[in-house]
N, C-alpha and C. Protein backbone atom coordinates (compact mmCIF):
# COMPACT_ATOMS: atom_id res chain seq x y z
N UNK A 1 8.90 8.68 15.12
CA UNK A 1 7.88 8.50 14.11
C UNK A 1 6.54 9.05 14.58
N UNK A 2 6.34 9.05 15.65
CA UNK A 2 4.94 9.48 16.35
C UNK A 2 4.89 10.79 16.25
N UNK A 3 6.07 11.72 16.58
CA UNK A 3 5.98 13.11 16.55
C UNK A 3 5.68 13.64 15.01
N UNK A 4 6.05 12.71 14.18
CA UNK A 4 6.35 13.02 12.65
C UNK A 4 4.67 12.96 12.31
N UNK A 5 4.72 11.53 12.58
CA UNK A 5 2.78 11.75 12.27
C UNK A 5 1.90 12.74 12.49
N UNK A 6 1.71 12.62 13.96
CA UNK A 6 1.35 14.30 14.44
C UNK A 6 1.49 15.34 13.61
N UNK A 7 2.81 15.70 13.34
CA UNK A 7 2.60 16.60 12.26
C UNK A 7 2.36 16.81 10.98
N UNK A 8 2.49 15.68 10.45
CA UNK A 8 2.04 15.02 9.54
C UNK A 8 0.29 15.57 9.16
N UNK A 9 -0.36 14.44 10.59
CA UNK A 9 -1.84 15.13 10.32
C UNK A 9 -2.15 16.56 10.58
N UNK A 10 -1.27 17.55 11.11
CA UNK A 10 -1.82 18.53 11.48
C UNK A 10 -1.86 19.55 9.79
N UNK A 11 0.17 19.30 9.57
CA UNK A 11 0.01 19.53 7.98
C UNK A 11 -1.12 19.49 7.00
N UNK A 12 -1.05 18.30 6.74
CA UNK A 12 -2.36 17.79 5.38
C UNK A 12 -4.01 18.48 5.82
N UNK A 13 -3.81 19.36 7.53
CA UNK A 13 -5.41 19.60 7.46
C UNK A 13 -6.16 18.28 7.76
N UNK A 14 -6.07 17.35 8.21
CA UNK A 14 -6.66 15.62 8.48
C UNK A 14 -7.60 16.41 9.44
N UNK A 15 -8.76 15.69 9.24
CA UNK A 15 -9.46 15.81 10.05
C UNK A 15 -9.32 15.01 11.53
N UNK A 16 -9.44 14.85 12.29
CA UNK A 16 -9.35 14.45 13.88
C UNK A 16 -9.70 13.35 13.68
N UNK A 17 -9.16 12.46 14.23
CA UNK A 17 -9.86 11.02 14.33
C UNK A 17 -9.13 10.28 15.71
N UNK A 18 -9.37 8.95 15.41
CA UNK A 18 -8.80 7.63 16.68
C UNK A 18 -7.50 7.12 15.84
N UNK A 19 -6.42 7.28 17.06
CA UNK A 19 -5.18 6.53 16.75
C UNK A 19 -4.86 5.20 16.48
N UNK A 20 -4.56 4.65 15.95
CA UNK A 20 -3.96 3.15 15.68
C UNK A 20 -3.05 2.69 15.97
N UNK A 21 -2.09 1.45 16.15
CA UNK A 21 -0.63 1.21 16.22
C UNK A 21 -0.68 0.19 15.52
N UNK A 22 0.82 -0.67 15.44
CA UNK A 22 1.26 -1.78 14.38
C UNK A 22 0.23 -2.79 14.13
N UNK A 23 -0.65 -3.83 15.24
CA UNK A 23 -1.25 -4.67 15.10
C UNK A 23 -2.74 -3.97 14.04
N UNK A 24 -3.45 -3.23 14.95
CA UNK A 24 -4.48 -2.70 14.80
C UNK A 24 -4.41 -2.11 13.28
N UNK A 25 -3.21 -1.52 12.61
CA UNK A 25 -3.00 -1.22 11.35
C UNK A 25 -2.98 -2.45 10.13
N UNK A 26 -1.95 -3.47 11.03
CA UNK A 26 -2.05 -4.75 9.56
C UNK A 26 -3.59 -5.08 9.84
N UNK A 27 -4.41 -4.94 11.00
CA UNK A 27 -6.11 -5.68 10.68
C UNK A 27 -7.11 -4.94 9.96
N UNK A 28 -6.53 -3.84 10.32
CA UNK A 28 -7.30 -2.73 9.39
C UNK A 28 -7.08 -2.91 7.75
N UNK A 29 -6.06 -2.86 7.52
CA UNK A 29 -5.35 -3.07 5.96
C UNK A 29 -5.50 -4.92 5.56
N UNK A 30 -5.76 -5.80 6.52
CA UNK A 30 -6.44 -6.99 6.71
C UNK A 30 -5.08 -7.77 5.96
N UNK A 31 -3.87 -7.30 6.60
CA UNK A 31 -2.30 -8.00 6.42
C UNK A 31 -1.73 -8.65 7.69
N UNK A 32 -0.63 -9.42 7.48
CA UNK A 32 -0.05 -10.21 8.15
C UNK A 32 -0.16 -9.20 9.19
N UNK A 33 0.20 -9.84 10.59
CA UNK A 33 0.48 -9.24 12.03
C UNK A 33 1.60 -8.42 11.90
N UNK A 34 2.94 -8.92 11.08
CA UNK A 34 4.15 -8.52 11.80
C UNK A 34 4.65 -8.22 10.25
N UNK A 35 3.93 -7.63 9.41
CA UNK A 35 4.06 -6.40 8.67
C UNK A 35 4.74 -5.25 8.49
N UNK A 36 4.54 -4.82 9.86
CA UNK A 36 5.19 -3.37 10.00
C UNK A 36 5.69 -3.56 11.62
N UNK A 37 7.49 -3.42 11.65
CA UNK A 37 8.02 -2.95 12.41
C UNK A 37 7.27 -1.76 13.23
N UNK A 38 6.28 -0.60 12.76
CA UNK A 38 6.21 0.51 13.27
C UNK A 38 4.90 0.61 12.88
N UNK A 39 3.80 1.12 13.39
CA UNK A 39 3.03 1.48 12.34
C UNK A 39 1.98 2.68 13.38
N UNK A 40 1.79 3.87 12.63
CA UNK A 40 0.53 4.69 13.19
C UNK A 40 0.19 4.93 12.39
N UNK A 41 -1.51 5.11 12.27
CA UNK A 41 -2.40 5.65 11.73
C UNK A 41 -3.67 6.45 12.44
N UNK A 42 -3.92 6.96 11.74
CA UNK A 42 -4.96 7.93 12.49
C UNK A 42 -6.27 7.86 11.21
N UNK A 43 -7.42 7.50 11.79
CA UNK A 43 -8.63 7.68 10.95
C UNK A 43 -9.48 8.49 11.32
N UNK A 44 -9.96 9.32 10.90
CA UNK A 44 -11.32 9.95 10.90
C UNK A 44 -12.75 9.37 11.04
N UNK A 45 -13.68 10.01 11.82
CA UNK A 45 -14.70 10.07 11.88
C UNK A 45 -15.71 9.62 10.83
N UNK A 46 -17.05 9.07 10.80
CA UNK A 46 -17.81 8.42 9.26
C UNK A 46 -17.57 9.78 8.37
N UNK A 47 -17.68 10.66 8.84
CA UNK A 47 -18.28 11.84 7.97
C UNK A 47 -17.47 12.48 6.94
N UNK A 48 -15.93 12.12 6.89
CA UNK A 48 -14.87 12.04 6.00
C UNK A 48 -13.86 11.22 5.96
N UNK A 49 -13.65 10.77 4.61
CA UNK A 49 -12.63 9.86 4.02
C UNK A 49 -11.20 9.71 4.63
N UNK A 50 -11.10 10.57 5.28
CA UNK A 50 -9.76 11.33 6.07
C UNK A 50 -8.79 9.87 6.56
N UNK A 51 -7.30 9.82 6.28
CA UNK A 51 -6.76 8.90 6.66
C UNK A 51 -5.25 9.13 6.35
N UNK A 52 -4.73 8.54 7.39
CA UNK A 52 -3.24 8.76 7.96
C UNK A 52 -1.92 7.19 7.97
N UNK A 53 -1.27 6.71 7.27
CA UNK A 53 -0.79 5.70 7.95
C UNK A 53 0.54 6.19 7.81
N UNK A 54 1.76 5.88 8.80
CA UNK A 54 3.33 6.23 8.76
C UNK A 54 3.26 4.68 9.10
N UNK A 55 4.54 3.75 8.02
CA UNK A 55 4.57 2.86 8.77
C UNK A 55 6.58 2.27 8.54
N UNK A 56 7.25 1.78 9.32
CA UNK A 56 8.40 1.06 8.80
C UNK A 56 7.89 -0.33 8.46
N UNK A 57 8.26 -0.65 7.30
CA UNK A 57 8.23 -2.34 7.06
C UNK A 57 9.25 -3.01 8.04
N UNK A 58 8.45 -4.22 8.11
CA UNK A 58 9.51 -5.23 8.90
C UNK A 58 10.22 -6.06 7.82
N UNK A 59 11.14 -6.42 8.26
CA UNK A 59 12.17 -6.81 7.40
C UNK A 59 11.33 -8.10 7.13
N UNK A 60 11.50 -8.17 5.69
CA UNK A 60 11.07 -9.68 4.68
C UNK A 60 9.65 -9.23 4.46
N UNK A 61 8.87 -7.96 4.83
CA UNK A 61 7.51 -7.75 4.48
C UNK A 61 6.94 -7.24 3.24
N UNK A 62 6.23 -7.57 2.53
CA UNK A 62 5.64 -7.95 1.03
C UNK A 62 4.82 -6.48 0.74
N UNK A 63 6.20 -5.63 0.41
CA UNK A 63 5.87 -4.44 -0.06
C UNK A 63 4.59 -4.42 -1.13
N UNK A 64 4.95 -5.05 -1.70
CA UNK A 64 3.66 -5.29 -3.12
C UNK A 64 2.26 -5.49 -2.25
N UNK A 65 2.19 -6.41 -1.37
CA UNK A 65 0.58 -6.77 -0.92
C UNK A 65 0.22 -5.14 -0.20
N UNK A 66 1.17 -4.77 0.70
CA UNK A 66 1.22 -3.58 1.40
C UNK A 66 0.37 -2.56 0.02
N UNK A 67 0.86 -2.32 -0.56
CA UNK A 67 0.39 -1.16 -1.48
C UNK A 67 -0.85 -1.38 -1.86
N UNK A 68 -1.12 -2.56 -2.56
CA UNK A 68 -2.47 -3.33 -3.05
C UNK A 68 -3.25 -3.16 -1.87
N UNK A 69 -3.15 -3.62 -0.83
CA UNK A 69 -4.22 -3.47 0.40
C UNK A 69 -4.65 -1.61 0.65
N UNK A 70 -3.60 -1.06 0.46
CA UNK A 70 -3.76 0.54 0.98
C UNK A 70 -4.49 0.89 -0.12
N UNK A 71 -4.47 0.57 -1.56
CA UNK A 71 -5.22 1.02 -2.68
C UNK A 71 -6.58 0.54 -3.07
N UNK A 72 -6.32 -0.79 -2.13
CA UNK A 72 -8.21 -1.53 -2.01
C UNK A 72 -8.81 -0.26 -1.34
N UNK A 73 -8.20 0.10 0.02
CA UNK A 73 -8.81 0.95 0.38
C UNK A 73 -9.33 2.33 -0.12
N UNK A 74 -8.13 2.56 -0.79
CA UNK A 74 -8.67 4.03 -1.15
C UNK A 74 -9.71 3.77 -2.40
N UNK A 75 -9.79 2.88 -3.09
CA UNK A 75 -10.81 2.68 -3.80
C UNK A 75 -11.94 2.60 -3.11
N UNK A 76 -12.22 2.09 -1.99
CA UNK A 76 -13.33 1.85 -1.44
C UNK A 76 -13.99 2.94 -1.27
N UNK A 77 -12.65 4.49 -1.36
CA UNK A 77 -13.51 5.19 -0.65
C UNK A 77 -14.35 6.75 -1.83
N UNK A 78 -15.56 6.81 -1.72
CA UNK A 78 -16.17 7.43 -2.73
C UNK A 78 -16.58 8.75 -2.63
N UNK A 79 -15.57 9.79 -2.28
CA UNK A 79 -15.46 10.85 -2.07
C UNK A 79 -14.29 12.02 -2.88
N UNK A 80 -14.74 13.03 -3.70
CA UNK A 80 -13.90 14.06 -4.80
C UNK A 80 -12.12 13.73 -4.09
N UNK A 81 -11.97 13.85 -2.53
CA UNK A 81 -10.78 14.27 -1.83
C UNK A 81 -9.86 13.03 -2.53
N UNK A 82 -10.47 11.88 -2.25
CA UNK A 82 -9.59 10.61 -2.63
C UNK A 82 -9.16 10.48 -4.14
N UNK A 83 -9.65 11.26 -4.74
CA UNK A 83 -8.69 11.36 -6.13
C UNK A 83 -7.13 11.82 -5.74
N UNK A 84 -7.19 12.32 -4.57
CA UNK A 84 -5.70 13.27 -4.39
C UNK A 84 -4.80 12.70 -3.20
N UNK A 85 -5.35 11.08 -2.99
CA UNK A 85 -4.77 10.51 -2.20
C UNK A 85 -3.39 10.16 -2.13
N UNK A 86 -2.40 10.00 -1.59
CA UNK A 86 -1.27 9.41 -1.69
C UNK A 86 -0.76 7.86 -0.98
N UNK A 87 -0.46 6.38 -1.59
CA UNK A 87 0.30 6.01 -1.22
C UNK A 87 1.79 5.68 -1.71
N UNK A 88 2.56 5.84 -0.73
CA UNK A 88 4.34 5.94 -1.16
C UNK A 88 4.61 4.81 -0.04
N UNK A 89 5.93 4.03 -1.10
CA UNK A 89 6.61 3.17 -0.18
C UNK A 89 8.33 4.15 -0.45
N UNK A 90 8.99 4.42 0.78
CA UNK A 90 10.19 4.92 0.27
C UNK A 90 11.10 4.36 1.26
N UNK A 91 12.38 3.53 0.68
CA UNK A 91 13.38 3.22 1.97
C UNK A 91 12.86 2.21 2.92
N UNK A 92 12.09 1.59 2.55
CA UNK A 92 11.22 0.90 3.87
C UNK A 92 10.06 1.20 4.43
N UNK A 93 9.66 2.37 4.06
CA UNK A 93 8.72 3.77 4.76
C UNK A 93 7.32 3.59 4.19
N UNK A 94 6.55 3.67 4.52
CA UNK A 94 4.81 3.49 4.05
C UNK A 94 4.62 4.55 4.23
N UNK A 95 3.52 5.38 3.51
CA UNK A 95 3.00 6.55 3.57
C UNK A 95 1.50 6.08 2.78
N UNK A 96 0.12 6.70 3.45
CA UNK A 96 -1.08 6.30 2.82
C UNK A 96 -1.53 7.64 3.63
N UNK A 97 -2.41 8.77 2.70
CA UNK A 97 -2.87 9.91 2.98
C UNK A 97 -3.76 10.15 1.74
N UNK A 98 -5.33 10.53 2.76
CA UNK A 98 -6.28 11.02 2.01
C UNK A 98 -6.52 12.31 2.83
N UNK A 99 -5.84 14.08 2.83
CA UNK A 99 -6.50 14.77 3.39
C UNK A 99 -6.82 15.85 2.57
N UNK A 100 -7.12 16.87 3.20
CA UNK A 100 -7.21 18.47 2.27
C UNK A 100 -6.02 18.68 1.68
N UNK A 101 -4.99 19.08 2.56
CA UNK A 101 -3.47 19.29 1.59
C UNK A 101 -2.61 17.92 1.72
N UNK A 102 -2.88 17.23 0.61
CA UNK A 102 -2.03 15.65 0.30
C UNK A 102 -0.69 16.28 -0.13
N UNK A 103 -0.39 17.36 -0.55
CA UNK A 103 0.92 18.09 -0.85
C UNK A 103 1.94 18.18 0.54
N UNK A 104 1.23 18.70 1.11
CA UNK A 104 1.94 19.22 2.77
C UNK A 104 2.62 17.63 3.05
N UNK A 105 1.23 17.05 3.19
CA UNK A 105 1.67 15.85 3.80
C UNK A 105 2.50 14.80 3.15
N UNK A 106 2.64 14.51 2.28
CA UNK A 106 3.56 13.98 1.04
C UNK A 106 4.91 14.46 1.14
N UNK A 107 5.05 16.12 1.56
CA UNK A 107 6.64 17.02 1.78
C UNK A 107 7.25 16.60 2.96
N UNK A 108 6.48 16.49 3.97
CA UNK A 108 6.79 15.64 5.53
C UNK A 108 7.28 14.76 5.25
N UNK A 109 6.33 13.86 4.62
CA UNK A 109 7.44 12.24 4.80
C UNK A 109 8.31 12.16 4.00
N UNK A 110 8.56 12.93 2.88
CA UNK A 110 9.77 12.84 2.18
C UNK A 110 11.06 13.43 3.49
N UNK A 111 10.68 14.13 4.07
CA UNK A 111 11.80 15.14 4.92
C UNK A 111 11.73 13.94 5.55
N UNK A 112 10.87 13.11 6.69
CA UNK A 112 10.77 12.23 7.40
C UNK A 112 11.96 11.40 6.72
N UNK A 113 11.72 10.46 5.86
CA UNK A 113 11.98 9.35 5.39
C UNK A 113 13.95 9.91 5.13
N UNK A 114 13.90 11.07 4.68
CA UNK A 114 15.56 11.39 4.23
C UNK A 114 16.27 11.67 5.90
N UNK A 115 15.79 12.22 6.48
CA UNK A 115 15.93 12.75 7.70
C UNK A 115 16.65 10.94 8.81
N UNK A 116 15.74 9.77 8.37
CA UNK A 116 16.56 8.73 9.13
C UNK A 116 17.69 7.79 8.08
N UNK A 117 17.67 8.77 7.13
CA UNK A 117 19.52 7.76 6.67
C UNK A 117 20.72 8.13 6.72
C-alpha cells in the first residue's frame, strides 16, 4: 500500500508534503483510533489544499462516518482545485484526493483496489 501511495501522489501531481500513518490519520479525520487497519496520507504544505489518504478499513469500521469526516474536510477547504476532489470507498479501500490530476489518481486506486482480490 505504501508503494501504491507514492505513486499515487506522484500521479495526481500532489504537491510534497509530511507523511501520516493509521493513528495520526483517524486524529486528523478526528475518528475512532482503530478505524483503519492501514492508513497513509500525505498532506501538503499551508500554501495548497493538496491531500492524499489510501486507507484499508478495519473490520466493523463505520464506513458512513469515514466519508462524512473526509467530506467535512474537503468542505473546509476553499480553493477552485477542491471542486475536483475525490472521495471513494471501494472493497474496504478509502481513497480521499485533492490534487492537479484527481483523474490519474482516482485510475491508481481503482488498479490498486482490483489488483488485491
Amino acid at each position: 500500500m505504501v508503494k501504491t501511495a507514492y505513486q499515487i501522489r506522484e500521479d495526481s501531481g500532489m504537491a510534497f508534503g509530511m507523511r501520516s500513518d493509521n493513528a495520526e490519520v483517524a486524529t486528523l479525520f478526528q475518528l475512532p483510533e482503530d478505524t483503519f487497519e492501514q492508513a497513509i496520507c500525505f498532506t501538503s504544505m499551508n500554501t495548497t489544499p493538496d491531500i492524499m489518504v489510501l486507507a484499508k478499513l478495519a473490520d466493523g469500521a463505520d464506513e458512513t462516518a469515514v466519508k462524512e469526516a473526509l467530506e467535512a474536510h474537503r468542505q473546509s477547504q476553499h480553493l477552485p482545485k477542491v471542486e475536483d476532489a475525490r472521495i471513494l470507498v471501494e472493497d474496504g479501500y478509502v481513497f480521499y484526493l485533492i490534487a492537479e490530476n484527481a483523474d490519474a489518481g482516482e485510475a491508481a486506486f481503482h488498479a490498486y483496489v482490483e489488483a488485491q482480490a
